[in-house]
N, C-alpha and C. Protein backbone atom coordinates (compact mmCIF):
# COMPACT_ATOMS: atom_id res chain seq x y z
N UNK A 1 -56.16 25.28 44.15
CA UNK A 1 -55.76 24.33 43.12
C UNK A 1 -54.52 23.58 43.59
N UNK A 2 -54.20 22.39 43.30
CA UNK A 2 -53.62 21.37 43.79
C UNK A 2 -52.43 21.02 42.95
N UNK A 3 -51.27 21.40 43.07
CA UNK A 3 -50.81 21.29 41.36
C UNK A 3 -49.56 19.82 41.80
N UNK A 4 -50.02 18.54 42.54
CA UNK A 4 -49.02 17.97 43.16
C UNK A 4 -48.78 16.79 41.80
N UNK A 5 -47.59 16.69 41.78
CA UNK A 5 -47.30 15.85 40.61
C UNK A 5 -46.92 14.63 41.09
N UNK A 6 -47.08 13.20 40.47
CA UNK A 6 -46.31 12.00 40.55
C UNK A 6 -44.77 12.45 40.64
N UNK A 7 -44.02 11.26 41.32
CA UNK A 7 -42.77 11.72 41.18
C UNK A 7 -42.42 11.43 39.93
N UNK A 8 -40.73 11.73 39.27
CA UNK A 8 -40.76 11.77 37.68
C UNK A 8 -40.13 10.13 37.92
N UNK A 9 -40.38 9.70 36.75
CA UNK A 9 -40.17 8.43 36.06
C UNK A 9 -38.96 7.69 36.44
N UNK A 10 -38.82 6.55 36.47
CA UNK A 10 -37.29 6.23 36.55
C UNK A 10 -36.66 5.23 35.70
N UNK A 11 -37.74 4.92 34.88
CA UNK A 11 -37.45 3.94 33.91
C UNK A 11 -37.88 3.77 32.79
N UNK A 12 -37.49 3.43 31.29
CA UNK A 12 -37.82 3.80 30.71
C UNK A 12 -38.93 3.75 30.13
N UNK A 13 -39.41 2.28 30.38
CA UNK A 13 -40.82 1.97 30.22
C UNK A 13 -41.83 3.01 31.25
N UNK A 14 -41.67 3.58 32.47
CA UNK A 14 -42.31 4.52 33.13
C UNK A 14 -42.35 6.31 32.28
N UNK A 15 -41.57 6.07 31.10
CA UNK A 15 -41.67 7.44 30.52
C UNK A 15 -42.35 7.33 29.53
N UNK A 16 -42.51 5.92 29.19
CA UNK A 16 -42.84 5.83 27.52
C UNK A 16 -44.86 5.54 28.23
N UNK A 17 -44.84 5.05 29.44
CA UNK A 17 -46.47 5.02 29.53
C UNK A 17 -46.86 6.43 29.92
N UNK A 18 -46.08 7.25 30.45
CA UNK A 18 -46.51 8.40 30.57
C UNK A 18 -46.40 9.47 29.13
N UNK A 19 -45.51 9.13 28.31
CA UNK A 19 -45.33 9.53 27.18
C UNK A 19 -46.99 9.58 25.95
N UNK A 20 -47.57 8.67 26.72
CA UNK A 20 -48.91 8.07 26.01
C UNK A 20 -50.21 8.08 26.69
N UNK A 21 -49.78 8.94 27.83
CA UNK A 21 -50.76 9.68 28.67
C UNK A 21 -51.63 10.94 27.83
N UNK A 22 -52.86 10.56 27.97
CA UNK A 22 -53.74 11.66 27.22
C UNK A 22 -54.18 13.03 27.50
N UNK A 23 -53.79 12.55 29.25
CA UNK A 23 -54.22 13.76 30.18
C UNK A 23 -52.79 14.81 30.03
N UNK A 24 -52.18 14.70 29.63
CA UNK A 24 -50.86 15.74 29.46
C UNK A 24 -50.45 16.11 28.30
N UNK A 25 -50.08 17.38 28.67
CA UNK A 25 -49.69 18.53 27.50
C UNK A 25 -48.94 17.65 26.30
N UNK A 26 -49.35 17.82 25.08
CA UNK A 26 -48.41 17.34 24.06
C UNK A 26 -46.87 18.03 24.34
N UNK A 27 -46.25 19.43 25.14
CA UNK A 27 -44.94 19.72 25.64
C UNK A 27 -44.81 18.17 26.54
N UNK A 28 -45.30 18.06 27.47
CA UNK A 28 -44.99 17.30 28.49
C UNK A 28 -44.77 15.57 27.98
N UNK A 29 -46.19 15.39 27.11
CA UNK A 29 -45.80 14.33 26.27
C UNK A 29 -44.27 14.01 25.57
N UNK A 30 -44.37 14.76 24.79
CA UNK A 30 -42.74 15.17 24.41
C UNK A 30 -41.25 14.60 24.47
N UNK A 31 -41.88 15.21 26.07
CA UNK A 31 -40.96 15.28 27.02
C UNK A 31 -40.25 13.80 27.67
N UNK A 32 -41.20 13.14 27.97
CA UNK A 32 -41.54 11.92 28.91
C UNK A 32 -41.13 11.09 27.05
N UNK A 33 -41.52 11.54 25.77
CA UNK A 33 -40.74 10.51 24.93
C UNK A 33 -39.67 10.89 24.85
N UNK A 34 -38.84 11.45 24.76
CA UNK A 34 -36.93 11.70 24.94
C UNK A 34 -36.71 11.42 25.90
N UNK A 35 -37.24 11.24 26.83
CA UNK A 35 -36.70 10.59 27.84
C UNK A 35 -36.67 9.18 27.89
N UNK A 36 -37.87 8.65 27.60
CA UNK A 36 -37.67 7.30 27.07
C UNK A 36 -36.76 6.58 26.41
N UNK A 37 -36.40 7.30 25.00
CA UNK A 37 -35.72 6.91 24.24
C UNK A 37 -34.43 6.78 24.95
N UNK A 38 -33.80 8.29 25.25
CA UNK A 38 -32.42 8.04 26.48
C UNK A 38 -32.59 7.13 27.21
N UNK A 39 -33.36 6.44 27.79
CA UNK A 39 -33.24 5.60 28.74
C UNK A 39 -32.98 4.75 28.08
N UNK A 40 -33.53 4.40 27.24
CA UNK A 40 -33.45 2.81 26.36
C UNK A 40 -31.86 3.04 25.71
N UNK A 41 -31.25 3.80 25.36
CA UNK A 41 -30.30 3.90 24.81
C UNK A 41 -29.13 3.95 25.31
N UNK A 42 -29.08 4.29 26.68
CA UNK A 42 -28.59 3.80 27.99
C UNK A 42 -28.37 2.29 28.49
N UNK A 43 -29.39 1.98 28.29
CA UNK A 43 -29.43 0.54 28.74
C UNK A 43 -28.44 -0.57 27.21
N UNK A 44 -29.12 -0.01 26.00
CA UNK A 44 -28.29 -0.81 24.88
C UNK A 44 -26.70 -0.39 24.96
N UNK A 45 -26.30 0.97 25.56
CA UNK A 45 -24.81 0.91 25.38
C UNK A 45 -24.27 -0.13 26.77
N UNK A 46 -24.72 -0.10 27.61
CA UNK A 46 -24.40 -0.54 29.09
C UNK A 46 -24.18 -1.95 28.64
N UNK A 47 -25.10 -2.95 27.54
CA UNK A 47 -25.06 -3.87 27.22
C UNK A 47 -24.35 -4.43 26.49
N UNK A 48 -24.15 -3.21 25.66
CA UNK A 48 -23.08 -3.19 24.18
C UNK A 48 -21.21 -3.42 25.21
N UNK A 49 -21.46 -2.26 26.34
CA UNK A 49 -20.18 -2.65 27.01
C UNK A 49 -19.58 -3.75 27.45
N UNK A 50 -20.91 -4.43 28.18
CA UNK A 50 -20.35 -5.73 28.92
C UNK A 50 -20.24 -6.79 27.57
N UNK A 51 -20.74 -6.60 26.67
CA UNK A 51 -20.68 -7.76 25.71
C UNK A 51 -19.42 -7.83 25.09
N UNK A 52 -18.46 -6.65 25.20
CA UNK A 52 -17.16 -6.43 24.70
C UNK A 52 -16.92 -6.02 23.60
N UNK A 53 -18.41 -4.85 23.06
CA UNK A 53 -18.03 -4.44 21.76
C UNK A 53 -17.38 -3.21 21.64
């Protein structure tokens, strides 16, 4: 048995399509959505910074 995985995600849109992957565990699903969300929430403070709020 072959257990080789994609590498993990690096963005957030790459967590949120894997997040909505059918072939994976609702854990793993989960998973890949909190990660999403952090990512995105990452990116709005990074934005929030440079904008000078």
């Amino acid at each position: 048995m072959d257990d080789t995985r994609p590498p993990p995600p690096m963005e957030p849109q790459e967590c949120r399509q894997r997040a909505e992957d059918q072939d994976l565990s609702p854990s793993e699903r989960l998973i890949y959505a909190v990660l999403a969300v952090a990512g995105e929430l990452h990116i709005i403070r990074q934005q929030l910074r440079k904008s000078g709020r």
